[in-house]
C-alpha atoms as a PDB file:
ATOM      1  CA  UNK A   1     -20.803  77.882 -19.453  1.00  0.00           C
ATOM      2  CA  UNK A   2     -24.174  78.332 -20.930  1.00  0.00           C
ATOM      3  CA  UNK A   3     -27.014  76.117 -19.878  1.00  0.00           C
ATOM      4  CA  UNK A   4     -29.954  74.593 -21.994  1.00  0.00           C
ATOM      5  CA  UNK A   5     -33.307  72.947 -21.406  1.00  0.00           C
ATOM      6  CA  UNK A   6     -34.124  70.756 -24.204  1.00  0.00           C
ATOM      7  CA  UNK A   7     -37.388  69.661 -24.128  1.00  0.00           C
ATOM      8  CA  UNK A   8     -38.802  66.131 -26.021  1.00  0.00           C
ATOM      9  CA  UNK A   9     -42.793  65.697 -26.754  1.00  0.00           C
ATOM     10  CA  UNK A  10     -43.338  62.097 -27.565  1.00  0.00           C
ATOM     11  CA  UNK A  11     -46.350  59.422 -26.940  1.00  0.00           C
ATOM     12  CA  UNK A  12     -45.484  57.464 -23.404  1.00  0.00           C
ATOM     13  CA  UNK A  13     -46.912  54.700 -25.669  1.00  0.00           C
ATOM     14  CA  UNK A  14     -45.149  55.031 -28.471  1.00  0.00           C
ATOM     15  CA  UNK A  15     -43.417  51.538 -30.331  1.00  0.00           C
ATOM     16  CA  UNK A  16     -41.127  53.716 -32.178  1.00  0.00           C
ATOM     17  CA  UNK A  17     -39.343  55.884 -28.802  1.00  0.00           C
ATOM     18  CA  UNK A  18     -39.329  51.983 -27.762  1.00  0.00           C
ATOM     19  CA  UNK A  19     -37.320  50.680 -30.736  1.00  0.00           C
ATOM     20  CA  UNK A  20     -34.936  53.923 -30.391  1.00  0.00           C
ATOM     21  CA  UNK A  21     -34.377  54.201 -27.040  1.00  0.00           C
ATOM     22  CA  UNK A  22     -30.881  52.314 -26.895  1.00  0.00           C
ATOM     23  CA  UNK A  23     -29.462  54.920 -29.774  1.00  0.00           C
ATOM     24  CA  UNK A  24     -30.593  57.445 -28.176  1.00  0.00           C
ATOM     25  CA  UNK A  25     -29.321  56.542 -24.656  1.00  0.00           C
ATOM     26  CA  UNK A  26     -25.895  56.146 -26.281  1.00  0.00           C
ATOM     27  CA  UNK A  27     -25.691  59.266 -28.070  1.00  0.00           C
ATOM     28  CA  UNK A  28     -26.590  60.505 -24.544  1.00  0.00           C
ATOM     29  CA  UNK A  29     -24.017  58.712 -22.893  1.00  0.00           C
ATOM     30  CA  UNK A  30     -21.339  60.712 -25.353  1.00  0.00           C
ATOM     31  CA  UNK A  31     -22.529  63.831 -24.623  1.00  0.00           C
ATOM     32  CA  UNK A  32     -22.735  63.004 -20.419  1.00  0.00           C
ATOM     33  CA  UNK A  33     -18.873  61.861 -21.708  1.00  0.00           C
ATOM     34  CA  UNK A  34     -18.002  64.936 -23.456  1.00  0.00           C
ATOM     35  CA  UNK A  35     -18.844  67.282 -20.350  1.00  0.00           C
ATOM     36  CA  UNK A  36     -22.330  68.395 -22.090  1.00  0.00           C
ATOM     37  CA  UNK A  37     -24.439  66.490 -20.455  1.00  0.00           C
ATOM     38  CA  UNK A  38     -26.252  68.301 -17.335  1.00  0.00           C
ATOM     39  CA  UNK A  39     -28.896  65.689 -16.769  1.00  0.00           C
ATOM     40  CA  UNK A  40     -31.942  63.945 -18.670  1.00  0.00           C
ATOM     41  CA  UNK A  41     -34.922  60.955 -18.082  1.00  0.00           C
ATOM     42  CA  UNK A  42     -38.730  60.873 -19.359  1.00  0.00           C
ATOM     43  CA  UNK A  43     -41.444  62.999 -17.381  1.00  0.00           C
ATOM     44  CA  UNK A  44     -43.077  60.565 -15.061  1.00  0.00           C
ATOM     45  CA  UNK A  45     -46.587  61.858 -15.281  1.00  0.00           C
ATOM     46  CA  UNK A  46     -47.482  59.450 -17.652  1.00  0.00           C
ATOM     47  CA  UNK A  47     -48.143  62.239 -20.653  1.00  0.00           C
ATOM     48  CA  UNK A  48     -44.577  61.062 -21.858  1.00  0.00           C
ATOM     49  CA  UNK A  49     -42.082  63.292 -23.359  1.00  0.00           C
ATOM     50  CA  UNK A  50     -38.598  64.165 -21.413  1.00  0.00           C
ATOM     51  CA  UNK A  51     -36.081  66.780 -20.844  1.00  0.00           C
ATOM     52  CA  UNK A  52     -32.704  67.508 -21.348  1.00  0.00           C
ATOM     53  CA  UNK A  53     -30.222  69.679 -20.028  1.00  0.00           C
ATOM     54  CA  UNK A  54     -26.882  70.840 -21.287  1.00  0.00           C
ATOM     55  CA  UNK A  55     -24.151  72.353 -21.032  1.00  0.00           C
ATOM     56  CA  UNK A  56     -22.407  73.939 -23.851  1.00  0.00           C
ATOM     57  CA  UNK A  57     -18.804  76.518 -23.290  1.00  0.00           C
ATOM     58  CA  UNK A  58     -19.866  80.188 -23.741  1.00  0.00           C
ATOM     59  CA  UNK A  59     -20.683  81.905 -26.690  1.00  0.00           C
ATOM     60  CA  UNK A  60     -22.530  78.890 -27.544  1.00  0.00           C
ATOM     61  CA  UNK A  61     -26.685  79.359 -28.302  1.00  0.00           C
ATOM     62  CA  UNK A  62     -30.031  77.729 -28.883  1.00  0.00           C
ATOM     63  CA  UNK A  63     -28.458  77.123 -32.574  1.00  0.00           C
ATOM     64  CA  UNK A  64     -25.383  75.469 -31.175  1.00  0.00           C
ATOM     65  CA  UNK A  65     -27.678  73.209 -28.676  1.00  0.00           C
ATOM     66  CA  UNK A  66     -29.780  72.794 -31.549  1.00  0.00           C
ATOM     67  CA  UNK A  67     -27.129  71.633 -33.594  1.00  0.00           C
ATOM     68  CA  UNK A  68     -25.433  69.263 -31.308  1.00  0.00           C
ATOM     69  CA  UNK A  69     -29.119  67.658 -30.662  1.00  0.00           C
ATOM     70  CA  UNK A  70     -30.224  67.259 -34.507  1.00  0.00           C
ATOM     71  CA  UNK A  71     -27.983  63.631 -33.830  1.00  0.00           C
ATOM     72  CA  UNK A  72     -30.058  62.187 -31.527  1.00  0.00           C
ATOM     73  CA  UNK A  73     -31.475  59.172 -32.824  1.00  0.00           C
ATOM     74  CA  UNK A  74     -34.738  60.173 -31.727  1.00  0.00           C
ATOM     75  CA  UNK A  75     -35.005  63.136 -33.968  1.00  0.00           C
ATOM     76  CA  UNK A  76     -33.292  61.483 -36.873  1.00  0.00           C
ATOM     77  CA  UNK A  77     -35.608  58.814 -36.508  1.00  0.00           C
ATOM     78  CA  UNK A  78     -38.305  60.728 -36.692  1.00  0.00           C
ATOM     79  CA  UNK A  79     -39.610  59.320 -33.346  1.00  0.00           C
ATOM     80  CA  UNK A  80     -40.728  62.727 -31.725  1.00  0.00           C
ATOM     81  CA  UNK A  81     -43.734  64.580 -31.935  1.00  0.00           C
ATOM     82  CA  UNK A  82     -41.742  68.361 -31.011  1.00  0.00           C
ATOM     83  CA  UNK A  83     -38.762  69.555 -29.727  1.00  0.00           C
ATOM     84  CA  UNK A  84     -38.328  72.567 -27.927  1.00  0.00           C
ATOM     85  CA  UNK A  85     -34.669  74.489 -26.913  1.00  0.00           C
ATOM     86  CA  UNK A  86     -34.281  77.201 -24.292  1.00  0.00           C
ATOM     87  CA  UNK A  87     -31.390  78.984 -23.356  1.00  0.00           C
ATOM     88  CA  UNK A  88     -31.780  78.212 -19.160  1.00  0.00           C
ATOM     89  CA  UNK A  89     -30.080  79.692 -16.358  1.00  0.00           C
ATOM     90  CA  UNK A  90     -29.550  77.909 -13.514  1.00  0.00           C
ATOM     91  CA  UNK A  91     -29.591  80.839 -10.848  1.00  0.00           C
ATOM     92  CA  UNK A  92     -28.926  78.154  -6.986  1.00  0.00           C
ATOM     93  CA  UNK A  93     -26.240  76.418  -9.667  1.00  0.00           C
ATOM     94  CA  UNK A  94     -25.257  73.108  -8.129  1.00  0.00           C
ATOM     95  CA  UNK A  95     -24.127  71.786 -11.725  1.00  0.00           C
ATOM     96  CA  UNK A  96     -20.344  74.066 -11.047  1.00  0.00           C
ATOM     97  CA  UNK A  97     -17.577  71.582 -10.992  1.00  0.00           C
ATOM     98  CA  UNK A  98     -19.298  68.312 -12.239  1.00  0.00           C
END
């Protein structure tokens, strides 16, 4: 399995994340479904923005992650301010076998 960090840049005040938020918690709830979903939730430092981790079967790349994120309701709302994908690797694993 390969392993991405998908990170979200957004306004913690922003009306339009607000309005979004249920799509976009439903698309993520079909990926978490699908086996592709590591993890994800907002950064809690008040600076907003989030990150998201998947999990995608090998050979699959940033353009694959990329891909499977560009239907998130958040980015096809136009409701973030950047978006970043990393290939991560999770070297103490403890995602094995979820």
């Amino acid at each position: 399995m390969n392993y991405f960090a998908v990170l979200y840049r957004y306004a913690p005040d922003s009306e339009l994340i607000a309005t979004v938020r249920p799509r976009h918690r439903e698309f993520l709830g079909s990926l978490k479904e699908e086996g592709k979903l590591v993890g994800s939730g907002p950064y809690t430092d008040g600076d907003g923005g989030a990150l998201i981790v998947l999990r995608l079967p090998e050979p699959a790349g940033v353009e694959d992650a990329a891909s499977l994120m560009n239907n998130d309701p958040f980015l096809k709302e136009g409701a973030l301010d950047g978006r970043e994908i990393r290939a991560w690797n999770p070297v103490l694993n403890i995602f094995d076998g979820q």
